[in-house]
C-alpha atoms as a PDB file:
ATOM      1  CA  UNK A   1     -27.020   4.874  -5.397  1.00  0.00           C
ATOM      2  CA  UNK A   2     -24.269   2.193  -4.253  1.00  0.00           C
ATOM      3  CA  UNK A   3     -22.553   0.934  -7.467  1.00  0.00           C
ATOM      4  CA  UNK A   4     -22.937  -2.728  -6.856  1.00  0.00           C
ATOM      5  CA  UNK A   5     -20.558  -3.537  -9.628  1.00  0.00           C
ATOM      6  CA  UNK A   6     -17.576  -1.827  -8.630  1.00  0.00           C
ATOM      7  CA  UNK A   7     -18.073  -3.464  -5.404  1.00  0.00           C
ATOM      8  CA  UNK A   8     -18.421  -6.728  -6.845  1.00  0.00           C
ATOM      9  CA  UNK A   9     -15.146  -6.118  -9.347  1.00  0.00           C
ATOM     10  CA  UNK A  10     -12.881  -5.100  -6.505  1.00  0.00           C
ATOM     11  CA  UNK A  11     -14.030  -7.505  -3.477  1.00  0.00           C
ATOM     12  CA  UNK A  12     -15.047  -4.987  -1.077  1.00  0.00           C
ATOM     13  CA  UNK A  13     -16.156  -5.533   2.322  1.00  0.00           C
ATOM     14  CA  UNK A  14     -17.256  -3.231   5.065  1.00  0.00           C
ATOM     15  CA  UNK A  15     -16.668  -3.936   8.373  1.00  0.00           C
ATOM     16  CA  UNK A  16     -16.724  -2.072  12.125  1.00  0.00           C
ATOM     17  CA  UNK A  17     -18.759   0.694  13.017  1.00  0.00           C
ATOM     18  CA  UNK A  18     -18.592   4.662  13.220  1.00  0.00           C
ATOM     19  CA  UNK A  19     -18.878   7.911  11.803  1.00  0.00           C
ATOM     20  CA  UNK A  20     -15.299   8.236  10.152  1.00  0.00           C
ATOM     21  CA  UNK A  21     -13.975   6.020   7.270  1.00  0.00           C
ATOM     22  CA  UNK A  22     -10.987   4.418   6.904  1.00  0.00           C
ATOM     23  CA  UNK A  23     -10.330   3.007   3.886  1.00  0.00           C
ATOM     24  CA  UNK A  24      -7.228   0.155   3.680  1.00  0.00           C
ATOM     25  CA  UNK A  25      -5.308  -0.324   0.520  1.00  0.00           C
ATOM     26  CA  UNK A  26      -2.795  -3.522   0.445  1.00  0.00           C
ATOM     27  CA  UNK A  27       0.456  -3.273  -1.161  1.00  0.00           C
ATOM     28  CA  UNK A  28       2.324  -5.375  -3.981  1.00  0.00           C
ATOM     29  CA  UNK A  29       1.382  -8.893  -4.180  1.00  0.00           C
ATOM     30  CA  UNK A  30      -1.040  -8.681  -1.297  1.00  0.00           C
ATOM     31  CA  UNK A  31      -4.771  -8.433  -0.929  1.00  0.00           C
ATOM     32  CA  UNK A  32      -7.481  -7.437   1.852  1.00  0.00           C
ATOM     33  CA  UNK A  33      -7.014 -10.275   4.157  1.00  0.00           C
ATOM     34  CA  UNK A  34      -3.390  -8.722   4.666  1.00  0.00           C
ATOM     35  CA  UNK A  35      -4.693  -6.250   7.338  1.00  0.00           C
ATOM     36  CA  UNK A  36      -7.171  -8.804   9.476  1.00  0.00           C
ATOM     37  CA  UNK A  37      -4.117  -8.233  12.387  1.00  0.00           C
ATOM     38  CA  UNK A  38      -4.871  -4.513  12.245  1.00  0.00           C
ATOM     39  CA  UNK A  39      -8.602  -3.963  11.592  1.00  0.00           C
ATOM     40  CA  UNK A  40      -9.610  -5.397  15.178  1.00  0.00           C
ATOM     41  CA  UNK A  41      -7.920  -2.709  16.778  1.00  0.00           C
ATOM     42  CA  UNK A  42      -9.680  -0.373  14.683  1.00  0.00           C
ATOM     43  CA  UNK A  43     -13.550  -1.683  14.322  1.00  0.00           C
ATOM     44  CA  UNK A  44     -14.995  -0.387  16.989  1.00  0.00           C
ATOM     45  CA  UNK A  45     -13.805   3.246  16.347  1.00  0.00           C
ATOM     46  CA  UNK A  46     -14.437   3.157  12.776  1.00  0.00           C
ATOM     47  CA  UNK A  47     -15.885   2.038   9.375  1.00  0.00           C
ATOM     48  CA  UNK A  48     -13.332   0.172   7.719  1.00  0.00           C
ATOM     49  CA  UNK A  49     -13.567  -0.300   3.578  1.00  0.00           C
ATOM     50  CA  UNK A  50     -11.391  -2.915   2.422  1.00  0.00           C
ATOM     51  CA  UNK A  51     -10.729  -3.776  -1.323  1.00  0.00           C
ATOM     52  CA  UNK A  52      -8.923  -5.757  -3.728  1.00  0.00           C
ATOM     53  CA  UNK A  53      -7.066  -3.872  -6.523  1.00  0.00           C
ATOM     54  CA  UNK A  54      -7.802  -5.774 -10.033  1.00  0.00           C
ATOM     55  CA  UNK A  55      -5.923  -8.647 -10.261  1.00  0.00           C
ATOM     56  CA  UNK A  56      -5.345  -9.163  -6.412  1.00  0.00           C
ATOM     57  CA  UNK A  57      -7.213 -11.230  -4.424  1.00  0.00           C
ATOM     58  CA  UNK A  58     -10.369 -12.313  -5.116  1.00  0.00           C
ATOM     59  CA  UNK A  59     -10.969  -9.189  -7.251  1.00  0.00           C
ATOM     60  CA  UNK A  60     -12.910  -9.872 -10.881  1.00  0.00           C
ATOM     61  CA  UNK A  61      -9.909 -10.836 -13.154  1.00  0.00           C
ATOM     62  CA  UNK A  62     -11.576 -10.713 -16.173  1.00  0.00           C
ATOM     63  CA  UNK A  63     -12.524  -6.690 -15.886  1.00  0.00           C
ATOM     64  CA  UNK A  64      -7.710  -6.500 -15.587  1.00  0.00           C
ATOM     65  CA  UNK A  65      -6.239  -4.422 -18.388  1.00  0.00           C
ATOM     66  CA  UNK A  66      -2.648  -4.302 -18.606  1.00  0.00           C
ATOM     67  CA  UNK A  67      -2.162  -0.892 -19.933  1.00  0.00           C
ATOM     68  CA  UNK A  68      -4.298   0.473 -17.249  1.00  0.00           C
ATOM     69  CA  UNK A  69      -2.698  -1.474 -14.282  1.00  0.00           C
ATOM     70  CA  UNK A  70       1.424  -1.073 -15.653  1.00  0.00           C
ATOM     71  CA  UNK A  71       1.008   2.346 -14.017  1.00  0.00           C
ATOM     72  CA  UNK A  72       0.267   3.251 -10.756  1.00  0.00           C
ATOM     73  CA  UNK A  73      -2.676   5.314 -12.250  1.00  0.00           C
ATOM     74  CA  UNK A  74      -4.603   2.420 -12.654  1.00  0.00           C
ATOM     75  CA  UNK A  75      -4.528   1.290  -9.056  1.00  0.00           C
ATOM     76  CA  UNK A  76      -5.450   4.824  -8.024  1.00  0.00           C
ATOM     77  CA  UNK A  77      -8.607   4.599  -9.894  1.00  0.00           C
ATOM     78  CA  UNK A  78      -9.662   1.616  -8.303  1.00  0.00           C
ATOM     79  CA  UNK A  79      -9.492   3.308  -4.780  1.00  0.00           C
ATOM     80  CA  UNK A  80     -11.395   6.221  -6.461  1.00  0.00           C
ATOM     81  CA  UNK A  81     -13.760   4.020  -7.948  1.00  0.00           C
ATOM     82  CA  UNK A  82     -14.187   2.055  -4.409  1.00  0.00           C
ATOM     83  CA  UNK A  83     -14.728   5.235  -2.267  1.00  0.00           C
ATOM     84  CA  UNK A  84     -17.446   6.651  -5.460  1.00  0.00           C
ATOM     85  CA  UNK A  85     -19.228   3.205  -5.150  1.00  0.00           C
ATOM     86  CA  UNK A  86     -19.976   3.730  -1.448  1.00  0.00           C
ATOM     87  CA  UNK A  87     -20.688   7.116  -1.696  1.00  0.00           C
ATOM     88  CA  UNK A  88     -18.250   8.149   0.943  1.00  0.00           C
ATOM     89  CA  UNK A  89     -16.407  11.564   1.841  1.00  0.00           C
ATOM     90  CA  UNK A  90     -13.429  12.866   3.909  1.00  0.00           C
ATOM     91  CA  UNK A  91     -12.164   9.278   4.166  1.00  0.00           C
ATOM     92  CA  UNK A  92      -8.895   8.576   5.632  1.00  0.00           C
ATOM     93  CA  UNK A  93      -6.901   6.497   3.279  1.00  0.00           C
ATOM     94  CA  UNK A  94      -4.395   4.291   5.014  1.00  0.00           C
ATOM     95  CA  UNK A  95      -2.028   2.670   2.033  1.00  0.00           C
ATOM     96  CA  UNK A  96       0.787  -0.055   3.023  1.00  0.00           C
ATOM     97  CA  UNK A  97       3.880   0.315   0.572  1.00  0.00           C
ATOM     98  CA  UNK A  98       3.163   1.537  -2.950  1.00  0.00           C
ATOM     99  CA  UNK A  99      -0.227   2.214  -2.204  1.00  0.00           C
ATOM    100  CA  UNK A 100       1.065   4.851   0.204  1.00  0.00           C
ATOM    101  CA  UNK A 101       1.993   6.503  -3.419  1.00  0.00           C
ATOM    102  CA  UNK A 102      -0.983   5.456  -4.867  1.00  0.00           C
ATOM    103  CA  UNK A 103      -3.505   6.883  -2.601  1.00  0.00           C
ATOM    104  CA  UNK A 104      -1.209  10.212  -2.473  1.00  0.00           C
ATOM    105  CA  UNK A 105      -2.407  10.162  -6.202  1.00  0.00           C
ATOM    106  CA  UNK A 106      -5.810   9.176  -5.254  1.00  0.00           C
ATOM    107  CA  UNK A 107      -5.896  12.305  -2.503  1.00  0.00           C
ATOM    108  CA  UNK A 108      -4.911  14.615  -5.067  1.00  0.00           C
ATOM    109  CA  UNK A 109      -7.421  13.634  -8.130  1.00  0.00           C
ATOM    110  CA  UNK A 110     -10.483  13.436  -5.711  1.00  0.00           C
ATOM    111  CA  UNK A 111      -9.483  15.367  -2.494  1.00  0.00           C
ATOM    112  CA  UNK A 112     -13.333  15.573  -1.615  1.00  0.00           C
ATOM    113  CA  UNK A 113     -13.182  11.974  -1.247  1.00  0.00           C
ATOM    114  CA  UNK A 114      -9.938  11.599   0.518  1.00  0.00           C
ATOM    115  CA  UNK A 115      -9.030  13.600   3.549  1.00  0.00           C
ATOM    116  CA  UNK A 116      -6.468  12.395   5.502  1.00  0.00           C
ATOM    117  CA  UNK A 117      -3.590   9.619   4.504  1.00  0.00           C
ATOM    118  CA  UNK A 118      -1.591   7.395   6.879  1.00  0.00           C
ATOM    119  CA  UNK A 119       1.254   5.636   4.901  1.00  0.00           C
ATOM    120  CA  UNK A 120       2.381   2.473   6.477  1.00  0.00           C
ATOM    121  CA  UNK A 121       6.091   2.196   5.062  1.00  0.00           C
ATOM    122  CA  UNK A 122       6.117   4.455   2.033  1.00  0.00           C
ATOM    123  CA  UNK A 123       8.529   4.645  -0.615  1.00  0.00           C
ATOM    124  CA  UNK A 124       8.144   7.599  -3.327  1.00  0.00           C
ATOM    125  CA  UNK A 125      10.693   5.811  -5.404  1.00  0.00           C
ATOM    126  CA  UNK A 126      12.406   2.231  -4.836  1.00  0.00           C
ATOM    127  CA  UNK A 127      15.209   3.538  -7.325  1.00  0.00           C
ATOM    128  CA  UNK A 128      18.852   4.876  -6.152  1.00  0.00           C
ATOM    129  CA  UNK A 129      19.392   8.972  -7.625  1.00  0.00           C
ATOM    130  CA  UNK A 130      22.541   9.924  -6.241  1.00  0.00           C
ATOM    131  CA  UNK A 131      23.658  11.742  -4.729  1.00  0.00           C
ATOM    132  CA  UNK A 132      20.247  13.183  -3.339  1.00  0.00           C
ATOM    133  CA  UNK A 133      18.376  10.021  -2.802  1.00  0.00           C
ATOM    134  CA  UNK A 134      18.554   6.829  -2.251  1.00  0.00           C
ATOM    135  CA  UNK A 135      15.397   4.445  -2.478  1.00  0.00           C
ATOM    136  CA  UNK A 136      17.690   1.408  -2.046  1.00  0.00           C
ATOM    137  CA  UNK A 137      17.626  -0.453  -5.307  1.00  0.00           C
ATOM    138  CA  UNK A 138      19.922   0.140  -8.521  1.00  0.00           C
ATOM    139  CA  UNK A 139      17.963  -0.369 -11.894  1.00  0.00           C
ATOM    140  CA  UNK A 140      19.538  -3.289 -12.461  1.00  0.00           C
ATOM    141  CA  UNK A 141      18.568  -4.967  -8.769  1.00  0.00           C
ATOM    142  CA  UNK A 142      15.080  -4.529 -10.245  1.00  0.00           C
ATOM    143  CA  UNK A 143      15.408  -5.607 -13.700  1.00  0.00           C
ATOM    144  CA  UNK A 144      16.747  -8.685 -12.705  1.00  0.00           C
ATOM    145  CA  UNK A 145      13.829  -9.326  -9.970  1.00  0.00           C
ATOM    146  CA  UNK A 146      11.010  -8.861 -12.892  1.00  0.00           C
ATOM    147  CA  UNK A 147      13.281 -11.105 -14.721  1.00  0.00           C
ATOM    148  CA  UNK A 148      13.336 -13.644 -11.890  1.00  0.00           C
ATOM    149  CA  UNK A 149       9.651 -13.586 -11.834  1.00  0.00           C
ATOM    150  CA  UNK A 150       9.349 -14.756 -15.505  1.00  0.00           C
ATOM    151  CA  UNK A 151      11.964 -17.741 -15.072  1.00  0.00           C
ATOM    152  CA  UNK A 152      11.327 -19.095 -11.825  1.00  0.00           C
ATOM    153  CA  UNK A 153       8.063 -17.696 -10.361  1.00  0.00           C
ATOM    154  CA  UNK A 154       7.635 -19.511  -7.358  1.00  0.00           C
ATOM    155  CA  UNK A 155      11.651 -18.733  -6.891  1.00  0.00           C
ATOM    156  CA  UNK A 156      10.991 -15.505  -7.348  1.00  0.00           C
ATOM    157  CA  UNK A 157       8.227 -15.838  -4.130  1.00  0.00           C
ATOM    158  CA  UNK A 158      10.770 -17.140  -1.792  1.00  0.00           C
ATOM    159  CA  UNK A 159      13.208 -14.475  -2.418  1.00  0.00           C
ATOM    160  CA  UNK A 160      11.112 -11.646  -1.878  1.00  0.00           C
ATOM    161  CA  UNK A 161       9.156 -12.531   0.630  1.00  0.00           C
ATOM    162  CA  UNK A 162      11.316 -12.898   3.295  1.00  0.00           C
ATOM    163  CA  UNK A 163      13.173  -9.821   2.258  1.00  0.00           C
ATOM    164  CA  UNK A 164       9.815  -7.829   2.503  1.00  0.00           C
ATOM    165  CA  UNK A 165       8.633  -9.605   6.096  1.00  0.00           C
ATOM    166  CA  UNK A 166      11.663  -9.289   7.750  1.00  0.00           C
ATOM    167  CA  UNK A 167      12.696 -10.697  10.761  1.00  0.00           C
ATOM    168  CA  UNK A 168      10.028  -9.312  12.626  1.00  0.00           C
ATOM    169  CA  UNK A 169       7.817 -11.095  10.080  1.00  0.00           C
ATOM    170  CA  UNK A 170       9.352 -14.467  10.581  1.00  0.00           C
ATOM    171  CA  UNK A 171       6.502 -16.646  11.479  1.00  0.00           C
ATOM    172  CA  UNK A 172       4.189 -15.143   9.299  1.00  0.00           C
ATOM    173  CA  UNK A 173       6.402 -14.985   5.607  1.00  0.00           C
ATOM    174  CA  UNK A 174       4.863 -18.107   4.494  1.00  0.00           C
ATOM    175  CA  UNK A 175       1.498 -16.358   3.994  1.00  0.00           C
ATOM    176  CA  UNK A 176       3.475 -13.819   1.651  1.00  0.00           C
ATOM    177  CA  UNK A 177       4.746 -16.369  -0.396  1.00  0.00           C
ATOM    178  CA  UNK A 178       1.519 -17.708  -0.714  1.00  0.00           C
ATOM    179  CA  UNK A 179      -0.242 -14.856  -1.659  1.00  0.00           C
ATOM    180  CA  UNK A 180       2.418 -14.324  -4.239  1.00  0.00           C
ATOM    181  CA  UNK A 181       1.845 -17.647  -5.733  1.00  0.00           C
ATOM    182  CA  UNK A 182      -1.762 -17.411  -5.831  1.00  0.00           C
ATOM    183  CA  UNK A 183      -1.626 -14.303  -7.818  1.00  0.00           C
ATOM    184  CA  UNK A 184      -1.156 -14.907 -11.779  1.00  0.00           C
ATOM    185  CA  UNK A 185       1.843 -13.940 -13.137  1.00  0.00           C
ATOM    186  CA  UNK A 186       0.483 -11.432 -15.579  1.00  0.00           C
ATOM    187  CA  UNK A 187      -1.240  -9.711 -13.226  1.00  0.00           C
ATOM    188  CA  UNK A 188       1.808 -10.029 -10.941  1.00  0.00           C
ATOM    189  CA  UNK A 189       4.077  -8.605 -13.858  1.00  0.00           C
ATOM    190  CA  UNK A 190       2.263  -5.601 -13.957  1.00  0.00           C
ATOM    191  CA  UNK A 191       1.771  -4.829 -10.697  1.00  0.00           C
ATOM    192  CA  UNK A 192       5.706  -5.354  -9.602  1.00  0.00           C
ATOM    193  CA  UNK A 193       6.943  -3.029 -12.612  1.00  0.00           C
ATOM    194  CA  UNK A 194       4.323  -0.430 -11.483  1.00  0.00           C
ATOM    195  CA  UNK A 195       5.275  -0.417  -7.943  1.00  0.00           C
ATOM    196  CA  UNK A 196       9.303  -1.027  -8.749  1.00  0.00           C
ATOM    197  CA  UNK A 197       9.837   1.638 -11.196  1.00  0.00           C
ATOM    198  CA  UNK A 198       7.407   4.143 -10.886  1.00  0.00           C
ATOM    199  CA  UNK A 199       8.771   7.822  -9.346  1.00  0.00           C
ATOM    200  CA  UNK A 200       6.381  10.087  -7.268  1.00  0.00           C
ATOM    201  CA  UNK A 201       8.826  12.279  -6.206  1.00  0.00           C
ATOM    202  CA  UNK A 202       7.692  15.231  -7.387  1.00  0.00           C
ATOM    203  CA  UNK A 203       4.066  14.654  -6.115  1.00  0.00           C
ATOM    204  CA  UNK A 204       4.899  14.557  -2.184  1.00  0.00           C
ATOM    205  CA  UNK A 205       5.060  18.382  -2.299  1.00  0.00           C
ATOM    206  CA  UNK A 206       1.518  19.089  -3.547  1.00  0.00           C
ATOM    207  CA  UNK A 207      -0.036  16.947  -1.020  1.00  0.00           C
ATOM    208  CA  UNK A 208      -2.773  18.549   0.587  1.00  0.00           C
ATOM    209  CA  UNK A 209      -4.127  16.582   2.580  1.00  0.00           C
ATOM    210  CA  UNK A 210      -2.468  15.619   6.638  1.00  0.00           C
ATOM    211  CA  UNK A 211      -0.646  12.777   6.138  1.00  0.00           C
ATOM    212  CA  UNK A 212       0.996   9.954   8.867  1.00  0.00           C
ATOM    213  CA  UNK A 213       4.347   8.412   7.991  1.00  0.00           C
ATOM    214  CA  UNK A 214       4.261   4.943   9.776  1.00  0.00           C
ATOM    215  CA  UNK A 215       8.095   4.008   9.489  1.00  0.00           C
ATOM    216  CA  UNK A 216      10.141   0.918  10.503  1.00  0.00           C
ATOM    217  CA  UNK A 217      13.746   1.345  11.783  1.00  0.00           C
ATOM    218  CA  UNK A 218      14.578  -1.744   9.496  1.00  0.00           C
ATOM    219  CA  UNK A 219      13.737  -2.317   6.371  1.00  0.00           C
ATOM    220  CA  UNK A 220      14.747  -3.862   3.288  1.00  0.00           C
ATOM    221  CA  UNK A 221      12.886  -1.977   0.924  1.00  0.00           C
ATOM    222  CA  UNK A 222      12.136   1.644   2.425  1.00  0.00           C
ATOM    223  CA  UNK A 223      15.132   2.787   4.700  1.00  0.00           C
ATOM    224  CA  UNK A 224      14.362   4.979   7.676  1.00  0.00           C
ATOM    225  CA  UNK A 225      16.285   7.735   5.207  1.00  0.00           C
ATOM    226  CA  UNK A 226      13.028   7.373   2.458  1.00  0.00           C
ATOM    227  CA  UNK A 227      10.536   7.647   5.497  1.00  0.00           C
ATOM    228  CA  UNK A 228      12.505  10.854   6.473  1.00  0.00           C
ATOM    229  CA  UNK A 229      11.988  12.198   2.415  1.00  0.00           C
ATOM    230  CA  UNK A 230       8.704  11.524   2.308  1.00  0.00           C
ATOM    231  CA  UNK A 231       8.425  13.425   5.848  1.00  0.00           C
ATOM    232  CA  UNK A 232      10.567  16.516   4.617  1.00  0.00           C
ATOM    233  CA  UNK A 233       9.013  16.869   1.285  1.00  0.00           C
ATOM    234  CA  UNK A 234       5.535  16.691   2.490  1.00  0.00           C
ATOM    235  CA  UNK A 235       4.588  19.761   4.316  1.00  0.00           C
ATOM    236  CA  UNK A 236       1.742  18.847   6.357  1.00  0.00           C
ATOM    237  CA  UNK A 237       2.768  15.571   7.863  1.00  0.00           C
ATOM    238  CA  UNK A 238       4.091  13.518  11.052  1.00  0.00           C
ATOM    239  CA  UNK A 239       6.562  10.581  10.990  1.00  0.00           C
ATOM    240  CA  UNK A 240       6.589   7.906  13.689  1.00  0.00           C
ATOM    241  CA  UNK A 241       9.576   5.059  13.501  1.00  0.00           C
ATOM    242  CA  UNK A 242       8.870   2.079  14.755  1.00  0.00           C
ATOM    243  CA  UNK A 243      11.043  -0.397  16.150  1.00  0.00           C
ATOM    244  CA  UNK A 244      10.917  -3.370  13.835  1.00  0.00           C
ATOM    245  CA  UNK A 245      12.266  -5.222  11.011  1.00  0.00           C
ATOM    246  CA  UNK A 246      10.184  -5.298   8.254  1.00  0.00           C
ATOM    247  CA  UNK A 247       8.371  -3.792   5.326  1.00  0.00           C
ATOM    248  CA  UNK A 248       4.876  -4.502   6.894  1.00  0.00           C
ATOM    249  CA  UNK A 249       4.179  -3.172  10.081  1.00  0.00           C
ATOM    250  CA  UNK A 250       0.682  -3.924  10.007  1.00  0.00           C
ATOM    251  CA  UNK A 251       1.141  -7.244  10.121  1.00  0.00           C
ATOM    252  CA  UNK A 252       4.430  -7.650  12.627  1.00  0.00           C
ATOM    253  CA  UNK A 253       3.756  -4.823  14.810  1.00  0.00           C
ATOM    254  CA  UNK A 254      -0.390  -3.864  14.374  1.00  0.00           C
ATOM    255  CA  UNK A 255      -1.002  -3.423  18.548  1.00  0.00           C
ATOM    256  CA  UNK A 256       2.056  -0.776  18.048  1.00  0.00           C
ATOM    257  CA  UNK A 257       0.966   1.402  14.969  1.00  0.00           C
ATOM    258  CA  UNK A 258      -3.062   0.863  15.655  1.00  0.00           C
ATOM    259  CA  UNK A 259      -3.172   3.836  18.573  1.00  0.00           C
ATOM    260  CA  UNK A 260      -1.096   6.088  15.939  1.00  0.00           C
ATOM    261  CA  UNK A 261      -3.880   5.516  13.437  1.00  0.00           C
ATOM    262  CA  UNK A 262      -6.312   5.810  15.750  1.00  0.00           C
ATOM    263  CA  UNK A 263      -5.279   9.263  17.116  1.00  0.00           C
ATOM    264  CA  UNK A 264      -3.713  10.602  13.759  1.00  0.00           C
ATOM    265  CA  UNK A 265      -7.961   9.809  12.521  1.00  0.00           C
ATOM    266  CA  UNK A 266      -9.837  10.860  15.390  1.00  0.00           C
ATOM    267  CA  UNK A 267      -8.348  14.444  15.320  1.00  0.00           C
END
C-alpha cells in the first residue's frame, strides 16, 4: 500500500513514463524544482521520483528534527523512506552534491531498493587531509561560512551561490540565492554542517552497487582531483568530466550529462 504520508511529508511528485526508476535527490540548499532543466530529457525514457528532503522545499516542516537531520543519516532515510512509500525496487538513484554521499548511504542500507547511482558532482569529504586528499576547504573556511550564515544570512546567500553556480551558472545564480533565502535558517544550519563536515571516505569502497561519476572540469567545491577519488576508491564505477564551470551540472550543462544518464540507466 502507497504510504500517502511520507509522500505528503517529503513533496513527492512522479513524473514521465517507463519501466525503470530514477529517483532525483537535490543537494544543499536546493529542492525538487532544481532538476526541471534535466527531467525533460529524461521523461520519456523513464519514471522520475522527485522529493524534498525535510526542511527543503515545500517539504512538511513541522515533521524536521534537528538531531536527525545534523547528520547525513537523516537525509538518507528520507530517500529510503521515499522509495518504501512507492513501493519501488532496483531504482537508480541520481544524487547532485552531498546527496551523491547520501544516497551511497542509502544504496548500502537498502540495496534492494537502490540499484544503480549516478553522482552529479560528488564530494566524499569537502575537508583538506593532507597530504592524501584534498576536498578543497580547511576547517576553518567552513567554520567561518556556518558562522556567516548566523550573522548575515542573506550575505551568506550571495557568497555561496555564485561560488557553487559558477560561471557556467551565471544567468541562473539568482535562483540559488533564492532558494537559499527561502529556506529557514534552522533548517539551513543543519543541513550546511551535515553536508560541510561530514566524511564518507571510508564508505566509497563498500559500494556495491554501479555507480556514474558526473564531474565538472571546474569547480569550486569538488575539484576534478575529488571526482578522480571517488572514481579510484569505488570499484565498480565510470567517471565522465565535463567541460564546465560549476558545481551543478544539471542545471548549466543538462543536454550534456542527460545521454550519460540515460545510457549509464538503460544498461
Amino acid at each position: 500500500m502507497i504510504d500517502t504520508d511520507t509522500l505528503r511529508r517529503n513533496n513527492v511528485s512522479v513524473v514521465g513514463k517507463g519501466k525503470k526508476t530514477l529517483v532525483l535527490a537535490h543537494g544543499f540548499g536546493c529542492d525538487q524544482t532544481m532538476w526541471r532543466l534535466l527531467t525533460p530529457h529524461l521523461q520519456d525514457q523513464f519514471r522520475i521520483v522527485l522529493f524534498d528532503y525535510v526542511g527543503c522545499g515545500k517539504s512538511d516542516l513541522k515533521a524536521f528534527r534537528t538531531k536527525k537531520y545534523s547528520e547525513l543519516n537523516g537525509y538518507a532515510e528520507d530517500i529510503i523512506d521515499v522509495c518504501q512509500a512507492l513501493e519501488l525496487e532496483d531504482a537508480i538513484l541520481v544524487g547532485h552534491s552531498v546527496s551523491s554521499m547520501t544516497g551511497l548511504i542509502a544504496a548500502m542500507e537498502a540495496p534492494r531498493l537502490i540499484s544503480k547511482l549516478v553522482m552529479v558532482c560528488p564530494s566524499p569529504s569537502f575537508l583538506n587531509d593532507p597530504p592524501h586528499y584534498h576536498g578543497g576547504f580547511e576547517r576553518a573556511d567552513l567554520e567561518g561560512l556556518i558562522e556567516l550564515m548566523s550573522q548575515n544570512y542573506i550575505g551568506w546567500a550571495n557568497h555561496l551561490a555564485p561560488l557553487v553556480m559558477g560561471a557556467s551558472g551565471e544567468g541562473i545564480t539568482e535562483e540559488l540565492v533564492d532558494s537559499f533565502c527561502t529556506t529557514d535558517p534552522v533548517f539551513a544550519k543543519a543541513f550546511a554542517r551535515a553536508t560541510f563536515f561530514s566524511d564518507c571516505r571510508d564508505l566509497l569502497g563498500k559500494a556495491k552497487q554501479p555507480t556514474l561519476i558526473l564531474q565538472s572540469t571546474h569547480d569550486a567545491l569538488a575539484s576534478v582531483s575529488v571526482g578522480e577519488y571517488v572514481h579510484a576508491h569505488m570499484a565498480n564505477s565510470e567517471l565522465e568530466v565535463i567541460e564546465a564551470n560549476g558545481h551543478c551540472l544539471h542545471m548549466t550543462h543538462p543536454v550534456q550529462i542527460a545521454p550519460s544518464v540515460v545510457r549509464f540507466a538503460s544498461d
